[in-house]
PDB file of N, CA and C in Angstrom:
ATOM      1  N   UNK A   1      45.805 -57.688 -15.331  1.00  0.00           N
ATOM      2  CA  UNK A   1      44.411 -57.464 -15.640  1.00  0.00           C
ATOM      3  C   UNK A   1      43.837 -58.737 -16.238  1.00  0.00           C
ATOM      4  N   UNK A   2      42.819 -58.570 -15.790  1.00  0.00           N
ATOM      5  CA  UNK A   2      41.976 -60.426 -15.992  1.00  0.00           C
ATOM      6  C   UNK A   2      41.349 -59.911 -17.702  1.00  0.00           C
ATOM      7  N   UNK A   3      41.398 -60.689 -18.542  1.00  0.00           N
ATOM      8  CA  UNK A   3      40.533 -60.753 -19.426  1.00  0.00           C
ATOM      9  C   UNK A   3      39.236 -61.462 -20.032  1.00  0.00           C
ATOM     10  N   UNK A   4      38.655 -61.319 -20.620  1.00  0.00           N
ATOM     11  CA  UNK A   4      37.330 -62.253 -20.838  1.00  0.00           C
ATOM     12  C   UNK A   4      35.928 -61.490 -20.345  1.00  0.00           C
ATOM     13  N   UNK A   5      35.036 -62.424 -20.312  1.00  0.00           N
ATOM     14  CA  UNK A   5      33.600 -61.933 -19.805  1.00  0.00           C
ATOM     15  C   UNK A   5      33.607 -62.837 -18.484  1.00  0.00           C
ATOM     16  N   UNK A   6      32.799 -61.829 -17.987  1.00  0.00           N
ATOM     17  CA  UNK A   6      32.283 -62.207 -15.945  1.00  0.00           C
ATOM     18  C   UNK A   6      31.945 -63.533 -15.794  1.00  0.00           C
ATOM     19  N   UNK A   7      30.952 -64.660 -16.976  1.00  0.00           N
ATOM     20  CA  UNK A   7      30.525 -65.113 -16.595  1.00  0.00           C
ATOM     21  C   UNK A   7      31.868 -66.513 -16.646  1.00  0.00           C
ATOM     22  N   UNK A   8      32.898 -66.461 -17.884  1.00  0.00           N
ATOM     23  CA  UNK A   8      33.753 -67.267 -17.925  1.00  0.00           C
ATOM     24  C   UNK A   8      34.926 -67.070 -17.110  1.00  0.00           C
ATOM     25  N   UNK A   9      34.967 -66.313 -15.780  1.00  0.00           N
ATOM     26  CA  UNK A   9      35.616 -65.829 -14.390  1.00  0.00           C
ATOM     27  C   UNK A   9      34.835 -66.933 -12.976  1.00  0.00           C
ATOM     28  N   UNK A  10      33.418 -66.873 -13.477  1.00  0.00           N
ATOM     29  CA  UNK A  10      33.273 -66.892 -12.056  1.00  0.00           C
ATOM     30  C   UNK A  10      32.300 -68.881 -12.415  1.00  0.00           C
ATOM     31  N   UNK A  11      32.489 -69.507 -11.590  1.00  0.00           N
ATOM     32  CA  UNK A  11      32.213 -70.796 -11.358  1.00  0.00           C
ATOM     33  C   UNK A  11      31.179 -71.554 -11.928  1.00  0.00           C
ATOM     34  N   UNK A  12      29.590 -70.698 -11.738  1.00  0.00           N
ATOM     35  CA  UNK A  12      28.434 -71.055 -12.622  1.00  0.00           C
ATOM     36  C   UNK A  12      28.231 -69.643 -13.023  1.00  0.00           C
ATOM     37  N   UNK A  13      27.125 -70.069 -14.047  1.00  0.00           N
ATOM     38  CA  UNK A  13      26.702 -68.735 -15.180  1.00  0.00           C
ATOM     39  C   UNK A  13      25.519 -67.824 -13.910  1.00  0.00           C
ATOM     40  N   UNK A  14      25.509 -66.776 -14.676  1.00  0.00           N
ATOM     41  CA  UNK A  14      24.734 -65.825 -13.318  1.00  0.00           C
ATOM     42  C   UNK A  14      22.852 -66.047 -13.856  1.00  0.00           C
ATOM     43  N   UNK A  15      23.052 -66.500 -15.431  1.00  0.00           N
ATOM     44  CA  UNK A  15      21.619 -66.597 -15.448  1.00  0.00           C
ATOM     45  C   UNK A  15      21.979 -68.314 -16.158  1.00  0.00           C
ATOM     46  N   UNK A  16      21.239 -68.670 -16.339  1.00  0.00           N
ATOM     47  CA  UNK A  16      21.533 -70.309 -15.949  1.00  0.00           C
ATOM     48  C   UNK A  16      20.937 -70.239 -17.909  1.00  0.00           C
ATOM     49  N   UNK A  17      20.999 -71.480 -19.019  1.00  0.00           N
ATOM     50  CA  UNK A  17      21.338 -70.816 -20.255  1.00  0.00           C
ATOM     51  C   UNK A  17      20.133 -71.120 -20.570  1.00  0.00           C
ATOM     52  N   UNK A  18      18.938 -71.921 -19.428  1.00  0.00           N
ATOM     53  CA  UNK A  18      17.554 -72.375 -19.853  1.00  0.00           C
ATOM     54  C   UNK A  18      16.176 -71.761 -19.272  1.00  0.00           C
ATOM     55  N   UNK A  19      16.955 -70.472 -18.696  1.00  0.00           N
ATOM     56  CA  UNK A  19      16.381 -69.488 -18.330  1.00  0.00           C
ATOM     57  C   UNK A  19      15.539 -68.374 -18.872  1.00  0.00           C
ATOM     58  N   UNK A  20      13.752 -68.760 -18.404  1.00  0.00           N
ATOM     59  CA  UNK A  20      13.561 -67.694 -19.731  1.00  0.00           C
ATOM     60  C   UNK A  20      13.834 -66.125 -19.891  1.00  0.00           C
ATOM     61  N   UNK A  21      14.725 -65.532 -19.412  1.00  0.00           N
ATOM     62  CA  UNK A  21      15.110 -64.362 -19.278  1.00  0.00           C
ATOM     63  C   UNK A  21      16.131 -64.563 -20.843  1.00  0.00           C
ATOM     64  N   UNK A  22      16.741 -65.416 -21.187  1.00  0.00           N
ATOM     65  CA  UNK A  22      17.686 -65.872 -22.094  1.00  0.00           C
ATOM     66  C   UNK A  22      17.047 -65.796 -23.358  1.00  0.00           C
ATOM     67  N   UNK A  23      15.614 -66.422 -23.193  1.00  0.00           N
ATOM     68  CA  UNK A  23      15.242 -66.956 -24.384  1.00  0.00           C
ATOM     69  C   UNK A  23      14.961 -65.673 -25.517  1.00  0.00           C
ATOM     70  N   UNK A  24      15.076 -65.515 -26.709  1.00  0.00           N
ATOM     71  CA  UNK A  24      15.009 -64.856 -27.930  1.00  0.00           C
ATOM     72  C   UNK A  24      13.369 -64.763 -27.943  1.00  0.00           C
ATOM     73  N   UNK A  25      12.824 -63.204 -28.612  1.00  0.00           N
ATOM     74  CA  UNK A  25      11.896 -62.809 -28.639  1.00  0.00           C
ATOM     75  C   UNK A  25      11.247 -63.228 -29.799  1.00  0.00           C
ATOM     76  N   UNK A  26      10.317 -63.867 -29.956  1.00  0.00           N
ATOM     77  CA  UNK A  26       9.483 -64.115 -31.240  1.00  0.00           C
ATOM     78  C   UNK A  26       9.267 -62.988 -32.470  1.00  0.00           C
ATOM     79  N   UNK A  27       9.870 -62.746 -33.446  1.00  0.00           N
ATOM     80  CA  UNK A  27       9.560 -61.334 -34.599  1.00  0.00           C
ATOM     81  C   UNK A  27       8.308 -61.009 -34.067  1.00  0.00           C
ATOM     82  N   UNK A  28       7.062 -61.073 -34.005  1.00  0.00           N
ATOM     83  CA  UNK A  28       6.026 -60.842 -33.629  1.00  0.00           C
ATOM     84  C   UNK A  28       6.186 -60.008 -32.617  1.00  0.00           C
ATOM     85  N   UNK A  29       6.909 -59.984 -31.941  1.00  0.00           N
ATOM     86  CA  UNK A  29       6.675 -58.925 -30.159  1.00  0.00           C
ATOM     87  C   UNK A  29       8.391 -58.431 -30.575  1.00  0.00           C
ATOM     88  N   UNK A  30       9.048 -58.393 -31.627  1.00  0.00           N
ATOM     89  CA  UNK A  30      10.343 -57.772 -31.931  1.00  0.00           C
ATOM     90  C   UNK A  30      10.170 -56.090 -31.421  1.00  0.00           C
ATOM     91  N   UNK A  31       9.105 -55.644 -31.833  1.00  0.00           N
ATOM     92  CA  UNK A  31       8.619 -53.949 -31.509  1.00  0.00           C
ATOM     93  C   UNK A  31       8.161 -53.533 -30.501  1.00  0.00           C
ATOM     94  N   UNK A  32       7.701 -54.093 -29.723  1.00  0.00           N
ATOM     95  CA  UNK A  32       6.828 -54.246 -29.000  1.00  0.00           C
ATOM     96  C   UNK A  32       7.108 -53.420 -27.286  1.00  0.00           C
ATOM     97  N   UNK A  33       8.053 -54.127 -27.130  1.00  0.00           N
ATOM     98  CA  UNK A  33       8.546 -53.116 -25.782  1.00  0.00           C
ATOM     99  C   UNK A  33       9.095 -51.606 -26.604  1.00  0.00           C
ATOM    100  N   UNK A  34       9.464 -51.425 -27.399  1.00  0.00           N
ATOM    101  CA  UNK A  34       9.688 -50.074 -28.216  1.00  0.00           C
ATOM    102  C   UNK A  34       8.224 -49.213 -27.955  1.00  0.00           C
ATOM    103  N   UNK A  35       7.491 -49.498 -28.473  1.00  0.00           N
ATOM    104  CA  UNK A  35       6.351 -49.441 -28.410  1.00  0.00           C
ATOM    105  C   UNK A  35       5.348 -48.900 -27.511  1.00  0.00           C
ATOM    106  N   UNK A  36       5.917 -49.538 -26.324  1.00  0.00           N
ATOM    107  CA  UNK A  36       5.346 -49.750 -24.777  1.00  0.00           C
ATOM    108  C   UNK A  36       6.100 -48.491 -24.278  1.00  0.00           C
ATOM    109  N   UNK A  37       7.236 -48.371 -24.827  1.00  0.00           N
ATOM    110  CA  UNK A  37       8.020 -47.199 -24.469  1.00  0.00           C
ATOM    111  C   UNK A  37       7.741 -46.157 -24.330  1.00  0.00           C
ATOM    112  N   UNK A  38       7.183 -45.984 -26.063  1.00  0.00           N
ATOM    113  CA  UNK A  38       7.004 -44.863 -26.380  1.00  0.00           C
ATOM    114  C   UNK A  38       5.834 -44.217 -25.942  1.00  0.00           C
ATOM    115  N   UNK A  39       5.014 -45.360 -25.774  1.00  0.00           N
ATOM    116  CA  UNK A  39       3.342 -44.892 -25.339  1.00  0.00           C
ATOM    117  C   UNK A  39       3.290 -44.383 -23.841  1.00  0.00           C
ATOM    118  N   UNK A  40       4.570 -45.108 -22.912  1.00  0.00           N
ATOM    119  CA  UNK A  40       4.876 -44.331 -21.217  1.00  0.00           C
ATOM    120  C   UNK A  40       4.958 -43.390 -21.491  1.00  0.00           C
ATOM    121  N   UNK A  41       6.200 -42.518 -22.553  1.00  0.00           N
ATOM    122  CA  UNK A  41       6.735 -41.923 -22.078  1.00  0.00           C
ATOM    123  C   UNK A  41       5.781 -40.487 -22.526  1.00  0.00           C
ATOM    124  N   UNK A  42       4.747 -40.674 -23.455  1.00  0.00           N
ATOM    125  CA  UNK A  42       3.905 -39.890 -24.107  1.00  0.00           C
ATOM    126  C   UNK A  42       2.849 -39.178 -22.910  1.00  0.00           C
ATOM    127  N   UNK A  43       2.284 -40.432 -22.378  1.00  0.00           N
ATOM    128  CA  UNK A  43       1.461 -40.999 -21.556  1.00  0.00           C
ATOM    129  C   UNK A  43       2.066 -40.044 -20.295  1.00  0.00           C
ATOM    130  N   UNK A  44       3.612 -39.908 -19.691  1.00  0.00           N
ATOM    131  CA  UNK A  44       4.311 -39.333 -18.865  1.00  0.00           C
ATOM    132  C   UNK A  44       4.049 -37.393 -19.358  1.00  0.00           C
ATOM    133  N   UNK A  45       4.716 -37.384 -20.670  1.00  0.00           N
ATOM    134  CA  UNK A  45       4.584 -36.195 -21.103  1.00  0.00           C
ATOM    135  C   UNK A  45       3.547 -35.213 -21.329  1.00  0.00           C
ATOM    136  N   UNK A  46       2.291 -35.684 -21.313  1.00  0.00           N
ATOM    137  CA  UNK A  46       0.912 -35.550 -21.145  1.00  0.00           C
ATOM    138  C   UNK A  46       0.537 -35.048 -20.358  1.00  0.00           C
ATOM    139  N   UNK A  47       1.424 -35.793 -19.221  1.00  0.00           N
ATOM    140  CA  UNK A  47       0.591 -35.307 -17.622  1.00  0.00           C
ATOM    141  C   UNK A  47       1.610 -34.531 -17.319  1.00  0.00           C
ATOM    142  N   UNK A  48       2.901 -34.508 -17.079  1.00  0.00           N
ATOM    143  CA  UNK A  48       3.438 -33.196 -16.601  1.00  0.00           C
ATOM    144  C   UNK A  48       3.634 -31.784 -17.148  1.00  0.00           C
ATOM    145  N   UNK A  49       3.555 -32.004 -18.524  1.00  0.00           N
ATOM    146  CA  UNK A  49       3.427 -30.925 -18.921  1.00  0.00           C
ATOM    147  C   UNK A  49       2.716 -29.761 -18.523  1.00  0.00           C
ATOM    148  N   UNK A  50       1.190 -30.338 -18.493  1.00  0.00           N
ATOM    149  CA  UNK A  50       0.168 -28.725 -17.839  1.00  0.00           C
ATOM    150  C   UNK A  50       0.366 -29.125 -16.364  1.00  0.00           C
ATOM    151  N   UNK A  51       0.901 -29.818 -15.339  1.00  0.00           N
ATOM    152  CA  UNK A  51       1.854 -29.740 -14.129  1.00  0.00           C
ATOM    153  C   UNK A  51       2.968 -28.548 -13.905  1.00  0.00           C
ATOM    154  N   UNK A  52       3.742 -28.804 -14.948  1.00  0.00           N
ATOM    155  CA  UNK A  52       4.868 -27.963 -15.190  1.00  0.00           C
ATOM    156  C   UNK A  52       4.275 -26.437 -15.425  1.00  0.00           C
ATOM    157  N   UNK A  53       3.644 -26.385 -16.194  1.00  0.00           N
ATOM    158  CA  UNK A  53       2.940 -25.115 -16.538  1.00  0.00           C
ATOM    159  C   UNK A  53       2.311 -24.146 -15.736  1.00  0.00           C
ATOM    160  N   UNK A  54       1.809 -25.115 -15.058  1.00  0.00           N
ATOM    161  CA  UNK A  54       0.520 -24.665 -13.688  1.00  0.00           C
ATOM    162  C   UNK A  54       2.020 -23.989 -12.550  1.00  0.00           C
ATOM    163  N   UNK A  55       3.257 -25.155 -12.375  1.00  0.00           N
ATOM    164  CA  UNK A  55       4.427 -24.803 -11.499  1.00  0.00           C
ATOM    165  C   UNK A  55       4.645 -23.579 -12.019  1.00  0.00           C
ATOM    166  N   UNK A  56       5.351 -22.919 -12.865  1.00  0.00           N
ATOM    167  CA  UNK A  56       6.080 -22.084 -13.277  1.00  0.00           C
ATOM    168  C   UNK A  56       4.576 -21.139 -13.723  1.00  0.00           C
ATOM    169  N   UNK A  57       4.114 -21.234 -13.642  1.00  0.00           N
ATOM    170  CA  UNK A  57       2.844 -19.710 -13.759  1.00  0.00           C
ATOM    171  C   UNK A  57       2.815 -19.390 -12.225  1.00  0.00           C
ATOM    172  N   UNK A  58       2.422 -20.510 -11.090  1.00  0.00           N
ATOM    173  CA  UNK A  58       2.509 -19.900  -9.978  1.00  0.00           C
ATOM    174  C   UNK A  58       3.816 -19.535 -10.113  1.00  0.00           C
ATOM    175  N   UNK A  59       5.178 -19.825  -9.852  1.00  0.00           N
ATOM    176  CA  UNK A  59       6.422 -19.461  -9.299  1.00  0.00           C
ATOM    177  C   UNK A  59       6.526 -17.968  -9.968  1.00  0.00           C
ATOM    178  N   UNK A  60       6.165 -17.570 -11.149  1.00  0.00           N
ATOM    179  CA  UNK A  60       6.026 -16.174 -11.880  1.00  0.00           C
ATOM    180  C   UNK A  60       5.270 -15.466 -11.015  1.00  0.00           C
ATOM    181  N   UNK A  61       3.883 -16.142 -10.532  1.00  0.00           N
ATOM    182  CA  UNK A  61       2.907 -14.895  -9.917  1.00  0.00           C
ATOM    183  C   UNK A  61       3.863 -15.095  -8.506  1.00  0.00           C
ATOM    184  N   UNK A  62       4.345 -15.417  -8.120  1.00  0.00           N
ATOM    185  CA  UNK A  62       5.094 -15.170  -6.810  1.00  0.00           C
ATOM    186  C   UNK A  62       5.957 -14.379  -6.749  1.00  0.00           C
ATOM    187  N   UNK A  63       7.150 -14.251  -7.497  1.00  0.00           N
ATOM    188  CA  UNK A  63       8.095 -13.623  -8.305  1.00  0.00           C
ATOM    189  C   UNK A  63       7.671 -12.360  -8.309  1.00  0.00           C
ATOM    190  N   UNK A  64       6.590 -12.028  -8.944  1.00  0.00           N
ATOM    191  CA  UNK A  64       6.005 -11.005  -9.410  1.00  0.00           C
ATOM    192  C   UNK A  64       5.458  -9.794  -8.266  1.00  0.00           C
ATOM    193  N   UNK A  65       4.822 -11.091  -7.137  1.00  0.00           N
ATOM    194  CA  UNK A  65       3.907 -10.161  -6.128  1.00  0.00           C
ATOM    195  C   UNK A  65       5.582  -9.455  -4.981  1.00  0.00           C
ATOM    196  N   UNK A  66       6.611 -10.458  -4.867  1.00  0.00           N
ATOM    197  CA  UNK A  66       7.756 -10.506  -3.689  1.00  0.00           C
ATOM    198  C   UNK A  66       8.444  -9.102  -4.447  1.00  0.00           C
ATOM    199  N   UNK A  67       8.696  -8.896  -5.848  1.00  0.00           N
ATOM    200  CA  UNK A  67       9.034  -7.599  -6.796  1.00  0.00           C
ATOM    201  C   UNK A  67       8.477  -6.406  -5.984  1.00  0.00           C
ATOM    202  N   UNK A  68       6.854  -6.709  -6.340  1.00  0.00           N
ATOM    203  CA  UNK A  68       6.193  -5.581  -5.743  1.00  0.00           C
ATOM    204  C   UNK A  68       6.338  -4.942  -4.532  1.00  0.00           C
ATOM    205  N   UNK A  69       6.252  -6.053  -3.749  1.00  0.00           N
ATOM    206  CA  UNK A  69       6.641  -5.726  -2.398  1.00  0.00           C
ATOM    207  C   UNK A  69       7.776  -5.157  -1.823  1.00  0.00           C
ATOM    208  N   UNK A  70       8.989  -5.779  -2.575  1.00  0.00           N
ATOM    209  CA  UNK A  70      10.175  -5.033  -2.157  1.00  0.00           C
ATOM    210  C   UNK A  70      10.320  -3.622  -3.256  1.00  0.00           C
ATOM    211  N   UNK A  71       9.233  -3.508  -4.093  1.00  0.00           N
ATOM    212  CA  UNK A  71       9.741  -1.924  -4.307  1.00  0.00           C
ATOM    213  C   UNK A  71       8.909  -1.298  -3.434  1.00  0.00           C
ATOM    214  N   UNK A  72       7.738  -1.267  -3.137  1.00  0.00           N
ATOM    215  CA  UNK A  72       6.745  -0.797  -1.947  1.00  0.00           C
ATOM    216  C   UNK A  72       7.704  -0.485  -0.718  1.00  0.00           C
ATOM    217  N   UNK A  73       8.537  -1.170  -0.570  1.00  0.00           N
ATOM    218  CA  UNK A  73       9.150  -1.696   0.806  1.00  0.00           C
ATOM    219  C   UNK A  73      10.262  -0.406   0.645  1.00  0.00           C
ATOM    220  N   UNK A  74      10.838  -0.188  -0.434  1.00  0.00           N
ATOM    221  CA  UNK A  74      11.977   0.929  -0.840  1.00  0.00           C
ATOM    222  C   UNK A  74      11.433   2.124  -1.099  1.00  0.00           C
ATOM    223  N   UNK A  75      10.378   2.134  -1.810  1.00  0.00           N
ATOM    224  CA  UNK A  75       9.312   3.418  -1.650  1.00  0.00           C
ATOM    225  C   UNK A  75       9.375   3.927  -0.164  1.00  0.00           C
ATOM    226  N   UNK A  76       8.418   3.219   0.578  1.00  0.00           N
ATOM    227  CA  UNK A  76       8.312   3.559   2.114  1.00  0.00           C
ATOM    228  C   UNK A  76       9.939   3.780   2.659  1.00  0.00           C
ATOM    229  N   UNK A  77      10.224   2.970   2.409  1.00  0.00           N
ATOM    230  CA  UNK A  77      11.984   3.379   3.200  1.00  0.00           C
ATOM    231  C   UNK A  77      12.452   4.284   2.671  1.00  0.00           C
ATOM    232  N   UNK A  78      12.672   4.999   1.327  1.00  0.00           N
ATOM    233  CA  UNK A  78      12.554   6.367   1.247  1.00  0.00           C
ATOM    234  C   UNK A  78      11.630   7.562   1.913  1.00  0.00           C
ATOM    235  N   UNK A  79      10.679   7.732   1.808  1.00  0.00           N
ATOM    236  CA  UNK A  79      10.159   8.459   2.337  1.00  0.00           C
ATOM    237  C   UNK A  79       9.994   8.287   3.979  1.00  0.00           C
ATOM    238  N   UNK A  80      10.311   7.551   4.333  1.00  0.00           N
ATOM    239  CA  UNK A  80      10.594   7.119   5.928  1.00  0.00           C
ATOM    240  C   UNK A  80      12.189   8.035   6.552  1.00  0.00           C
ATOM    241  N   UNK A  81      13.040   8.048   5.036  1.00  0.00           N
ATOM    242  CA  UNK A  81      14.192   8.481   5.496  1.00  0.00           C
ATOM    243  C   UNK A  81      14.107  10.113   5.267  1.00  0.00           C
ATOM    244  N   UNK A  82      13.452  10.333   4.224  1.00  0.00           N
ATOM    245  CA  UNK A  82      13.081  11.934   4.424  1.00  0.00           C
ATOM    246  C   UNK A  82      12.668  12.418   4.977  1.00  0.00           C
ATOM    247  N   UNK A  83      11.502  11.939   5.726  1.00  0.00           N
ATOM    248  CA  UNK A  83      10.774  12.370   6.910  1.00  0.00           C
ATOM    249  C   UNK A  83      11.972  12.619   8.149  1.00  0.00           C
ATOM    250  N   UNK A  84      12.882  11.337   8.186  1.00  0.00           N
ATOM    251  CA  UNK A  84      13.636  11.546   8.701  1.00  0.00           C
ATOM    252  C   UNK A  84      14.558  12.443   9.167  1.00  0.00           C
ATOM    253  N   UNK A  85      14.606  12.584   7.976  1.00  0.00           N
ATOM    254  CA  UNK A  85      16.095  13.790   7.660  1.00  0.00           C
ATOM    255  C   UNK A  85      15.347  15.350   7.984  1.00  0.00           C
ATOM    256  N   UNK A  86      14.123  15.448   7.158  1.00  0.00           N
ATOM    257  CA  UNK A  86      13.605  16.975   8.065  1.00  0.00           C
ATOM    258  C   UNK A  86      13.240  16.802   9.465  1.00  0.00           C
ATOM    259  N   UNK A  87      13.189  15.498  10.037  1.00  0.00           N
ATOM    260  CA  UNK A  87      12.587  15.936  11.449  1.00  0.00           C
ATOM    261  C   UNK A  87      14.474  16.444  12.364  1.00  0.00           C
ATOM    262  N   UNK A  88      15.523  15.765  11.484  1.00  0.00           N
ATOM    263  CA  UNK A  88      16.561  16.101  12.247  1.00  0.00           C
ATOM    264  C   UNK A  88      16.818  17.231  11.500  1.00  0.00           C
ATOM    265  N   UNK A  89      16.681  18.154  10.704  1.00  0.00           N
ATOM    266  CA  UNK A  89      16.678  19.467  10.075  1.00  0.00           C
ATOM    267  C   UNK A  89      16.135  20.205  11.317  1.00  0.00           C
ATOM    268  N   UNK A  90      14.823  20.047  11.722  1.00  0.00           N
ATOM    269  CA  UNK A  90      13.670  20.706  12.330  1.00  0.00           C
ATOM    270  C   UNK A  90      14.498  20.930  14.011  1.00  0.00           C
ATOM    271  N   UNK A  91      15.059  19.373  14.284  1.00  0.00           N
ATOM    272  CA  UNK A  91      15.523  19.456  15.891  1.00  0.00           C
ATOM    273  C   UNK A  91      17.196  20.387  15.483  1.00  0.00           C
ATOM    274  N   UNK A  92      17.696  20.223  14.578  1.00  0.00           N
ATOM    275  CA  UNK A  92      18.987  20.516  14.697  1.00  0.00           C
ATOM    276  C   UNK A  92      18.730  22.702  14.602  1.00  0.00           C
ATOM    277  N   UNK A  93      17.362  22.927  14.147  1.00  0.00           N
ATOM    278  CA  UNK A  93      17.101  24.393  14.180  1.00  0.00           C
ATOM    279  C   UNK A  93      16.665  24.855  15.705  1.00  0.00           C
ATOM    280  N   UNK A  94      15.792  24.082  16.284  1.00  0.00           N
ATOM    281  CA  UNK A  94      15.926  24.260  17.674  1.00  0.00           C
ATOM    282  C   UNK A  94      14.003  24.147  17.690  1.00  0.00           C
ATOM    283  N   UNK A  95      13.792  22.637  16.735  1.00  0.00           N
ATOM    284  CA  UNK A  95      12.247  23.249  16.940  1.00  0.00           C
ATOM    285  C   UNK A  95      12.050  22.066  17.902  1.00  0.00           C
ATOM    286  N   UNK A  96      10.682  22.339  18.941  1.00  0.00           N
ATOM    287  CA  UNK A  96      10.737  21.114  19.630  1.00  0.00           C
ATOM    288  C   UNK A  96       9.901  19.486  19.185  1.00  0.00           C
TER     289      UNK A  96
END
């Protein structure tokens, strides 16, 4: 197993050391992407929230109406099967 860091493995450095990606943040902007963070993610939470809300109230009224329907649906299929059952009562007596 190799030891060390990637960059003292491989030939040149991957970010070069005068690179301003390297350079140290001024105290002044120390907070700053923190900051920026927090205000996305607020900014994010804001908007999906009554998104989310609006989702899951419809998915309830859907829920709700597909309920109905399949007891409607078992209602009728009961009484579909009783009807049933006396009309084979009725033929099995000899009515026409």
């Amino acid at each position: 197993m190799v030891s060390g860091s990637v960059e003292s493995r491989i030939s040149h450095p991957v970010i070069p050391t005068n690179h301003p990606a390297r350079r140290r943040l001024p105290k002044s902007n120390a907070g700053f992407l923190n900051l920026e963070a927090v205000v996305a993610i607020s900014i994010l939470a804001l908007v999906m929230l009554p998104l989310a809300y609006s989702s899951f109230h419809e998915a309830k009224t859907v829920c709700a109406a597909t309920y109905r329907d399949a007891v409607a649906m078992e209602i009728l299929d009961g009484e579909n099967g009783s009807a049933r059952g006396r009309r084979m009562a009725e033929l099995s007596r000899g009515a026409p």
